[in-house]
C-alpha atoms as a PDB file:
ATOM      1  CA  UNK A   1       0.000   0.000   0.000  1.00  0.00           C
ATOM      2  CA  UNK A   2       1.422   3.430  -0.522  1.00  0.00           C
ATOM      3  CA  UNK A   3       1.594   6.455   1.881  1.00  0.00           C
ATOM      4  CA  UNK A   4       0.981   9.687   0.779  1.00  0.00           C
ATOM      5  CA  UNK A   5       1.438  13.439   2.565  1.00  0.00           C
ATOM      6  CA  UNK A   6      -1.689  15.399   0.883  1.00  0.00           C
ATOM      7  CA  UNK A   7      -1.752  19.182   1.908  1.00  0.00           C
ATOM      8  CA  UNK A   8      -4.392  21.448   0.545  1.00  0.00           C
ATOM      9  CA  UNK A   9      -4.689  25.240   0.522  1.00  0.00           C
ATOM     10  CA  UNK A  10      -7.233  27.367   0.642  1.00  0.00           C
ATOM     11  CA  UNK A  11      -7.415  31.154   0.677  1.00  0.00           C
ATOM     12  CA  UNK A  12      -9.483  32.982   3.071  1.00  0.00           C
ATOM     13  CA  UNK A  13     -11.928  35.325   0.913  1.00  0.00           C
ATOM     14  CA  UNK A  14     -11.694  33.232  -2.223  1.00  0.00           C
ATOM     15  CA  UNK A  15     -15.144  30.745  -3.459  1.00  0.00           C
ATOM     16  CA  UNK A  16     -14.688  28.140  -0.759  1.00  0.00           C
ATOM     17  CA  UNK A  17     -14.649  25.441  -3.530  1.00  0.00           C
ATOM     18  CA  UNK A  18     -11.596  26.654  -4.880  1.00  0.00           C
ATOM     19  CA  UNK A  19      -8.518  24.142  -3.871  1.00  0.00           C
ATOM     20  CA  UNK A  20      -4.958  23.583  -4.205  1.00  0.00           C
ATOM     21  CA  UNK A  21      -2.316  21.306  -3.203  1.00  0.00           C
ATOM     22  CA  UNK A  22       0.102  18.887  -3.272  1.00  0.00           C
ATOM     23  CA  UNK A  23       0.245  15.059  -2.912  1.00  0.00           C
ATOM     24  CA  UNK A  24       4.067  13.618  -2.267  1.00  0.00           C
ATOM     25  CA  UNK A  25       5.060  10.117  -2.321  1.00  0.00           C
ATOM     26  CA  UNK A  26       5.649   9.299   1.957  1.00  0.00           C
ATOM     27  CA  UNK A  27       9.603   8.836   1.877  1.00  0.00           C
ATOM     28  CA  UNK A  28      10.955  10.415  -1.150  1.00  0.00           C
ATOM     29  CA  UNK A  29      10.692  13.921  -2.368  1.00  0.00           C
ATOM     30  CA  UNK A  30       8.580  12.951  -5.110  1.00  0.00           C
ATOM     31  CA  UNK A  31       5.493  15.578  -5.475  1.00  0.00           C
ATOM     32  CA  UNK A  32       2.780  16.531  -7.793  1.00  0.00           C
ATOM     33  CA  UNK A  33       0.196  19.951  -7.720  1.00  0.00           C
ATOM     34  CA  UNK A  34      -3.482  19.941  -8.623  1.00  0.00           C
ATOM     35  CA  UNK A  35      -6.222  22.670  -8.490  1.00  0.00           C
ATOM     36  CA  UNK A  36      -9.300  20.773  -7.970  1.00  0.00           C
ATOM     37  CA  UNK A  37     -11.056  17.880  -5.987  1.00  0.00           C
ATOM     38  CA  UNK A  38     -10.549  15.660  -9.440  1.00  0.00           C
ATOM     39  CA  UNK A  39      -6.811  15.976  -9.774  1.00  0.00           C
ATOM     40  CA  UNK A  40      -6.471  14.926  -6.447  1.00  0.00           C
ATOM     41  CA  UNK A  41      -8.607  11.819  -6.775  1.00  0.00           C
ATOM     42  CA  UNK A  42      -6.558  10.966 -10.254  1.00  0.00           C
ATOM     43  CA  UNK A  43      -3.150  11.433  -8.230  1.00  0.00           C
ATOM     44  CA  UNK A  44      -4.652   8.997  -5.055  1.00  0.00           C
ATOM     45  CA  UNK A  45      -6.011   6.615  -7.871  1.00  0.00           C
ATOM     46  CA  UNK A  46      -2.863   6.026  -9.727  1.00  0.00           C
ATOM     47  CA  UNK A  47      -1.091   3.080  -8.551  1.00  0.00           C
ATOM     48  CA  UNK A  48       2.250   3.735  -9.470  1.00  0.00           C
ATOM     49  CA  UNK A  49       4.016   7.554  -9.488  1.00  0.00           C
ATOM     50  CA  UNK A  50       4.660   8.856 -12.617  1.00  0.00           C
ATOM     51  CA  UNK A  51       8.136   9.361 -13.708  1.00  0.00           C
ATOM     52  CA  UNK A  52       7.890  13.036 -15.133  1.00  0.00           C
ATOM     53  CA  UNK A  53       4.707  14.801 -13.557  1.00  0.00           C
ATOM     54  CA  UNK A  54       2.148  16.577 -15.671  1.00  0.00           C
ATOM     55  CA  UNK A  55       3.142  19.781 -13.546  1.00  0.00           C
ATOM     56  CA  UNK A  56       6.560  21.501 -12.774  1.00  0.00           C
ATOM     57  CA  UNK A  57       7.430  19.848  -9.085  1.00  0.00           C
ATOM     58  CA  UNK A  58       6.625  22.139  -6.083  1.00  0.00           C
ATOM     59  CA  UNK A  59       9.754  23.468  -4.141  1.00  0.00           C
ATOM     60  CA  UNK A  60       9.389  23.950  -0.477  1.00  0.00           C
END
């Protein structure tokens, strides 16, 4: 089973359905963004981390 960190952000003031985060891979510094609840299910969903993600990786 894999082990994921998800944090989400949300800004105060902004439509409360807007969301963004990122998922990384528990143990390596692997991470991918998305902007909406369906990214985030098609990150959880995918069994196996993708080599090059769709989005430039998030630095922090």
């Amino acid at each position: 089973m894999d082990s994921y960190v998800v944090r989400i952000y949300r800004r105060p003031g902004r439509k409360s359905r807007v969301m963004i985060g990122t998922v990384e891979v528990a143990g390596t510094e692997k991470k991918m963004v998305f902007s909406n609840i369906e990214e985030l299910g098609e990150i959880l969903r995918r069994r196996k981390y993708p080599e090059e993600p769709k989005r430039p990786p998030v630095s922090g």
